[in-house]
N, C-alpha and C. Protein backbone atom coordinates (compact mmCIF):
# COMPACT_ATOMS: atom_id res chain seq x y z
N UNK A 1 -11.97 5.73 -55.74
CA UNK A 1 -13.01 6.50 -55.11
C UNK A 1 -12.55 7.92 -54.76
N UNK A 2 -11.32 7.91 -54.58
CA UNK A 2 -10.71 9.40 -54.11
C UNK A 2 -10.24 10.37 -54.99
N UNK A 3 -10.83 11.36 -55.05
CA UNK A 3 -9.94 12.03 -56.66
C UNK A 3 -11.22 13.47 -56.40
N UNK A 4 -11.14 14.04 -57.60
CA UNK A 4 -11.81 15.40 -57.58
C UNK A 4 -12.58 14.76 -58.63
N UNK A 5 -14.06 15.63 -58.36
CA UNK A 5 -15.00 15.30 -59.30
C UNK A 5 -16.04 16.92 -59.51
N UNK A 6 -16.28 16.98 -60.51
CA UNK A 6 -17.13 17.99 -60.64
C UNK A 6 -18.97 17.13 -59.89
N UNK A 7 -19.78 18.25 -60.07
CA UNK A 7 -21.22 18.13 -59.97
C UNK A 7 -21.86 16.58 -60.47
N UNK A 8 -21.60 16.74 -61.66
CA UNK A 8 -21.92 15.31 -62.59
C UNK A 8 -21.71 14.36 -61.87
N UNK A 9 -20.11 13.89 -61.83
CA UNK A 9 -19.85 12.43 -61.55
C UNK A 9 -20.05 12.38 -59.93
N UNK A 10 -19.48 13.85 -59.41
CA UNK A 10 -20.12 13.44 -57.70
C UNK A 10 -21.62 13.03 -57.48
N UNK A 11 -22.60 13.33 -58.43
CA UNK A 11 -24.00 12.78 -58.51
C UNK A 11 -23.81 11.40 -58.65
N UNK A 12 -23.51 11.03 -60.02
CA UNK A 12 -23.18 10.05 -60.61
C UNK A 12 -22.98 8.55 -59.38
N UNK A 13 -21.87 9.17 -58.79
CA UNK A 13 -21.06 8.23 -57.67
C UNK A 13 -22.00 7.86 -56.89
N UNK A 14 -22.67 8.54 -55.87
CA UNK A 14 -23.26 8.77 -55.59
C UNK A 14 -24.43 7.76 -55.31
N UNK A 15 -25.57 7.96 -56.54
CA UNK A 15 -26.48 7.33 -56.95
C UNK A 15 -26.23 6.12 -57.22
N UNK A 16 -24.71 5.39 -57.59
CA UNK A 16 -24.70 4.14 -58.10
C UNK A 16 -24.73 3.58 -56.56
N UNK A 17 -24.21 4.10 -55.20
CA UNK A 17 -24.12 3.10 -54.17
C UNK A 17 -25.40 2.82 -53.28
N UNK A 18 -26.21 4.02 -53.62
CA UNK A 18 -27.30 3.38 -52.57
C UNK A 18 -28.06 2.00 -52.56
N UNK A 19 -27.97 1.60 -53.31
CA UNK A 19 -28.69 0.27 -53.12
C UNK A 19 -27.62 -0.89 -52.48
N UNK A 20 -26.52 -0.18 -51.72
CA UNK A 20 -25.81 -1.64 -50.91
C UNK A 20 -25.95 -1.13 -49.73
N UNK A 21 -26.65 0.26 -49.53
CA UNK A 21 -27.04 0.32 -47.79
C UNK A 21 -28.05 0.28 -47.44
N UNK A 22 -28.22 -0.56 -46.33
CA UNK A 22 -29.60 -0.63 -45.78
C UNK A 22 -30.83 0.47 -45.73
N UNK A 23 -29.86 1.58 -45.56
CA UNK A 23 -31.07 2.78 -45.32
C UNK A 23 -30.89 3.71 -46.64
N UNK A 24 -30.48 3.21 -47.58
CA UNK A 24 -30.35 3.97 -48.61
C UNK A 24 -29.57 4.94 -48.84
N UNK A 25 -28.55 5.67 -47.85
CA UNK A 25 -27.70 6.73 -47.91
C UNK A 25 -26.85 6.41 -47.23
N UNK A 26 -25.27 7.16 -46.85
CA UNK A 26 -24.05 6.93 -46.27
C UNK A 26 -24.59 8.29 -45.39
N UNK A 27 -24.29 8.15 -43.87
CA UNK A 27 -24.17 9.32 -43.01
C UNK A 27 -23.21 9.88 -43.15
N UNK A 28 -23.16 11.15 -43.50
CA UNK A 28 -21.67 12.07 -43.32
C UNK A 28 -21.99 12.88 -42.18
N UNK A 29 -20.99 12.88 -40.93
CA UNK A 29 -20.89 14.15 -40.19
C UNK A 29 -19.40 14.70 -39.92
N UNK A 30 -19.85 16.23 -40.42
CA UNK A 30 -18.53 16.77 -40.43
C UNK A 30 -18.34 16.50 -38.65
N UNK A 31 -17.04 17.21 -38.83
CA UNK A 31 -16.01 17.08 -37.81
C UNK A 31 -15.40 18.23 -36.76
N UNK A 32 -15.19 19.12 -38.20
CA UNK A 32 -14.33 20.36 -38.19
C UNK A 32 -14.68 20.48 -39.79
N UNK A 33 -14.62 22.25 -39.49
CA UNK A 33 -13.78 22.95 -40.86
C UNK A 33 -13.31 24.07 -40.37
N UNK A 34 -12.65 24.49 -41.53
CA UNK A 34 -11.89 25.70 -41.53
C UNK A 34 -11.91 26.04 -43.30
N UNK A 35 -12.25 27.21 -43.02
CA UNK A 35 -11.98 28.13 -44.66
C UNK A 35 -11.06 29.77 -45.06
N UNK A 36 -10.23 29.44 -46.46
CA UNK A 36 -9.53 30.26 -46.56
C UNK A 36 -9.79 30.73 -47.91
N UNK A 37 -9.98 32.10 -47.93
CA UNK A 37 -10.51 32.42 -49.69
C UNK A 37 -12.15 31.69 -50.25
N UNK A 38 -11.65 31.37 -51.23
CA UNK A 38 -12.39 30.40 -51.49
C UNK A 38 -12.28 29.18 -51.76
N UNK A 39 -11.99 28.28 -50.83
CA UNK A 39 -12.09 27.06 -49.92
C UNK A 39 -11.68 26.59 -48.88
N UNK A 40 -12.93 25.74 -48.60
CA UNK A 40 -13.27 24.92 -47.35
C UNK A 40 -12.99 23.82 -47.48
N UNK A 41 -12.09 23.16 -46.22
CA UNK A 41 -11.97 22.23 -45.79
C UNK A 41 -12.61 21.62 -44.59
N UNK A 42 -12.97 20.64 -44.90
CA UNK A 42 -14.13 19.94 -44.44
C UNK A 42 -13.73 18.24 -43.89
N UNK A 43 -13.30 18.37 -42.58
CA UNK A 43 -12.92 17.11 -41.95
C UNK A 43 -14.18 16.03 -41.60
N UNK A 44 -14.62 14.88 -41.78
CA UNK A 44 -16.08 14.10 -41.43
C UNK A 44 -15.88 12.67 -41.65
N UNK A 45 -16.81 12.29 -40.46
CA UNK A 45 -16.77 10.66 -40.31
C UNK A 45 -18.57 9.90 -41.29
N UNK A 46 -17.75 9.15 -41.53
CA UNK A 46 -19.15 7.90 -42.18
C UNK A 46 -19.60 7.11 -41.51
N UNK A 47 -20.91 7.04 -42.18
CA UNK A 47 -21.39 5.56 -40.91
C UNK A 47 -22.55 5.17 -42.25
N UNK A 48 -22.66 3.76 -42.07
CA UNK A 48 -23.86 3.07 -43.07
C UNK A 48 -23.82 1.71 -42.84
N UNK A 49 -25.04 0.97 -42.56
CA UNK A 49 -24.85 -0.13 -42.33
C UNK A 49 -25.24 -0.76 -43.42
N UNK A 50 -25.15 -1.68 -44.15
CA UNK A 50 -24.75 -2.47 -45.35
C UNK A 50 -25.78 -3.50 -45.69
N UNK A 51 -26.28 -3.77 -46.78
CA UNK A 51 -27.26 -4.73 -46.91
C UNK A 51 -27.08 -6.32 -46.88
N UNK A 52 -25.10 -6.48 -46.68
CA UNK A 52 -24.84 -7.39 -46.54
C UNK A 52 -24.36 -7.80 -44.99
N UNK A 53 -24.59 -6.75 -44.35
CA UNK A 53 -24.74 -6.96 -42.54
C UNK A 53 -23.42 -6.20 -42.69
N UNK A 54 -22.29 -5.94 -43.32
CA UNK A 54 -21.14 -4.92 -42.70
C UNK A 54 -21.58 -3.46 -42.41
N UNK A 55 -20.11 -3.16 -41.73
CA UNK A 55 -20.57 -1.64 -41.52
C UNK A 55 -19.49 -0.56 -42.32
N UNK A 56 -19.72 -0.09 -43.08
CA UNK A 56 -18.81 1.30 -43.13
C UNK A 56 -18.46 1.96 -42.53
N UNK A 57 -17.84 2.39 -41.70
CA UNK A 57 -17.55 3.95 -40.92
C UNK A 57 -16.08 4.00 -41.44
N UNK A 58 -16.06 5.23 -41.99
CA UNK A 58 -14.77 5.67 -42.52
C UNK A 58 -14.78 7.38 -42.37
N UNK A 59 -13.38 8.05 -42.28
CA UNK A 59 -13.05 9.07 -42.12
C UNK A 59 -12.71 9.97 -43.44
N UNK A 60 -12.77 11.16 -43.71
CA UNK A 60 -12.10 11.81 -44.55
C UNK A 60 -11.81 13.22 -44.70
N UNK A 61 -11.73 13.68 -45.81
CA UNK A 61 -11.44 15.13 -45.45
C UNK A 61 -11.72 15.32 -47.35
N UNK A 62 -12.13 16.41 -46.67
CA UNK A 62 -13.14 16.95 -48.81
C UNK A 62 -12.30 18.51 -48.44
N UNK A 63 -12.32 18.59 -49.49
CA UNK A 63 -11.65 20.27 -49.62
C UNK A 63 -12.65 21.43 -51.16
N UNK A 64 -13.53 22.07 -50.51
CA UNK A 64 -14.34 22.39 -51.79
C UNK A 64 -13.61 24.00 -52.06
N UNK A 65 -13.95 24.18 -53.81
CA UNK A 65 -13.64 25.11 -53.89
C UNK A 65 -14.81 26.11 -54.36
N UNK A 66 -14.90 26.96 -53.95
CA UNK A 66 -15.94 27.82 -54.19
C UNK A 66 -15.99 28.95 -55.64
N UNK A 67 -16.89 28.96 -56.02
CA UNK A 67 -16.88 30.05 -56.85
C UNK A 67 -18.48 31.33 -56.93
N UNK A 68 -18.26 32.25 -57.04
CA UNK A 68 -19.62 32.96 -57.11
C UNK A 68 -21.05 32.54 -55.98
N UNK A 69 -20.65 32.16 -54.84
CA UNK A 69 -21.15 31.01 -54.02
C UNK A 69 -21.85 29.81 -54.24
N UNK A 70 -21.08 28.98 -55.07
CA UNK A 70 -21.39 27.78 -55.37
C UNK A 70 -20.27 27.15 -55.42
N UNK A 71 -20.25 25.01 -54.96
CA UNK A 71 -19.53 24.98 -54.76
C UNK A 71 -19.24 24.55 -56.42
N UNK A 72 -17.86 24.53 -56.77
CA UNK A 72 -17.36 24.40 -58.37
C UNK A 72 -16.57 22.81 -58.43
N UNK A 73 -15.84 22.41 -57.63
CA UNK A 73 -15.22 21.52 -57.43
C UNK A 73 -14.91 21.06 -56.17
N UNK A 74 -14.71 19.67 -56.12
CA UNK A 74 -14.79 18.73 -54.58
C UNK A 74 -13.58 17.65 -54.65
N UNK A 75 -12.82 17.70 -53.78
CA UNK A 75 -11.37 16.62 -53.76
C UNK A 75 -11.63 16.15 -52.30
N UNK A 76 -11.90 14.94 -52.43
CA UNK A 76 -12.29 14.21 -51.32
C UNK A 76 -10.85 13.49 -51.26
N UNK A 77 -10.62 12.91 -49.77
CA UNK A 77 -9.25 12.02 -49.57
C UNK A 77 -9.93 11.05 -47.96
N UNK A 78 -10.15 9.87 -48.11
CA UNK A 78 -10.24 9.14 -47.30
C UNK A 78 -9.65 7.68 -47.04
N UNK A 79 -10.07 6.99 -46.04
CA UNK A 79 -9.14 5.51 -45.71
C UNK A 79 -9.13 4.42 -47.16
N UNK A 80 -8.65 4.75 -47.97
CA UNK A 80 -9.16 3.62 -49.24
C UNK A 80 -8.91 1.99 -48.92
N UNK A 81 -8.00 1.72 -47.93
CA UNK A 81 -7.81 0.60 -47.07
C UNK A 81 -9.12 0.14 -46.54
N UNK A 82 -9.97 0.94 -45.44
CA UNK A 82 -10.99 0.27 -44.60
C UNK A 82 -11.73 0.25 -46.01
N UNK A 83 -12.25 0.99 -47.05
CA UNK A 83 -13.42 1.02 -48.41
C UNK A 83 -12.60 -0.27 -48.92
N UNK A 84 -11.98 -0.50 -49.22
CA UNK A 84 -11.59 -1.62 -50.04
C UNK A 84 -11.84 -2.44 -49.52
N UNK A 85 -11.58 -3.17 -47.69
CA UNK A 85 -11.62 -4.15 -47.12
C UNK A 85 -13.30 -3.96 -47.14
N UNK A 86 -14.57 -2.98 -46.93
CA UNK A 86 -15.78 -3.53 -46.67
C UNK A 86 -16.39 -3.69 -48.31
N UNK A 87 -16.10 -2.87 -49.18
CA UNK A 87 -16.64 -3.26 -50.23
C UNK A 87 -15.99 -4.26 -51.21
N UNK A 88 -15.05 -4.57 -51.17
CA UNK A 88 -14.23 -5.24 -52.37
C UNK A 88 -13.58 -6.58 -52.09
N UNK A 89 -13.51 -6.92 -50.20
CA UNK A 89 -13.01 -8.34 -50.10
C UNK A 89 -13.81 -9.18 -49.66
């Protein structure tokens, strides 16, 4: 789940999970940021409650890079421990 993705597959990703949360989307709220040049880092917590009664809340940190003001690329890094234990065991 953690890695850099352009536009595409961050859609991509995306679209394949909503149908395991109850409300159809994952809450992101940032945290903090801070930006240098062109990119932002972007600290934020999750929350989604699950169609199988679990809950997600997980932490992370995305780092975008900007170009011409758009963003060009996204490297997300979060708990792959708590994602593994609610989706995969």
């Amino acid at each position: 789940m953690s890695g850099t993705y352009d536009k595409e597959r961050l859609a991509e990703l995306l679209r394949g999970v909503t149908s395991i949360y109850k409300e159809g989307a994952l809450q992101i709220t940032p945290t903090g940021a801070i930006a240098q040049g062109d990119r932002v880092a972007v600290e934020a917590e999750s929350y989604a409650e699950l169609t199988n009664g679990r809950v997600y809340q997980n932490q992370y940190h995305f780092l975008f890079d900007i170009a011409d003001g758009k963003i060009v690329r996204v490297k997300e890094y979060m708990d792959t421990k708590h994602a593994y234990d609610i989706f995969y065991s």
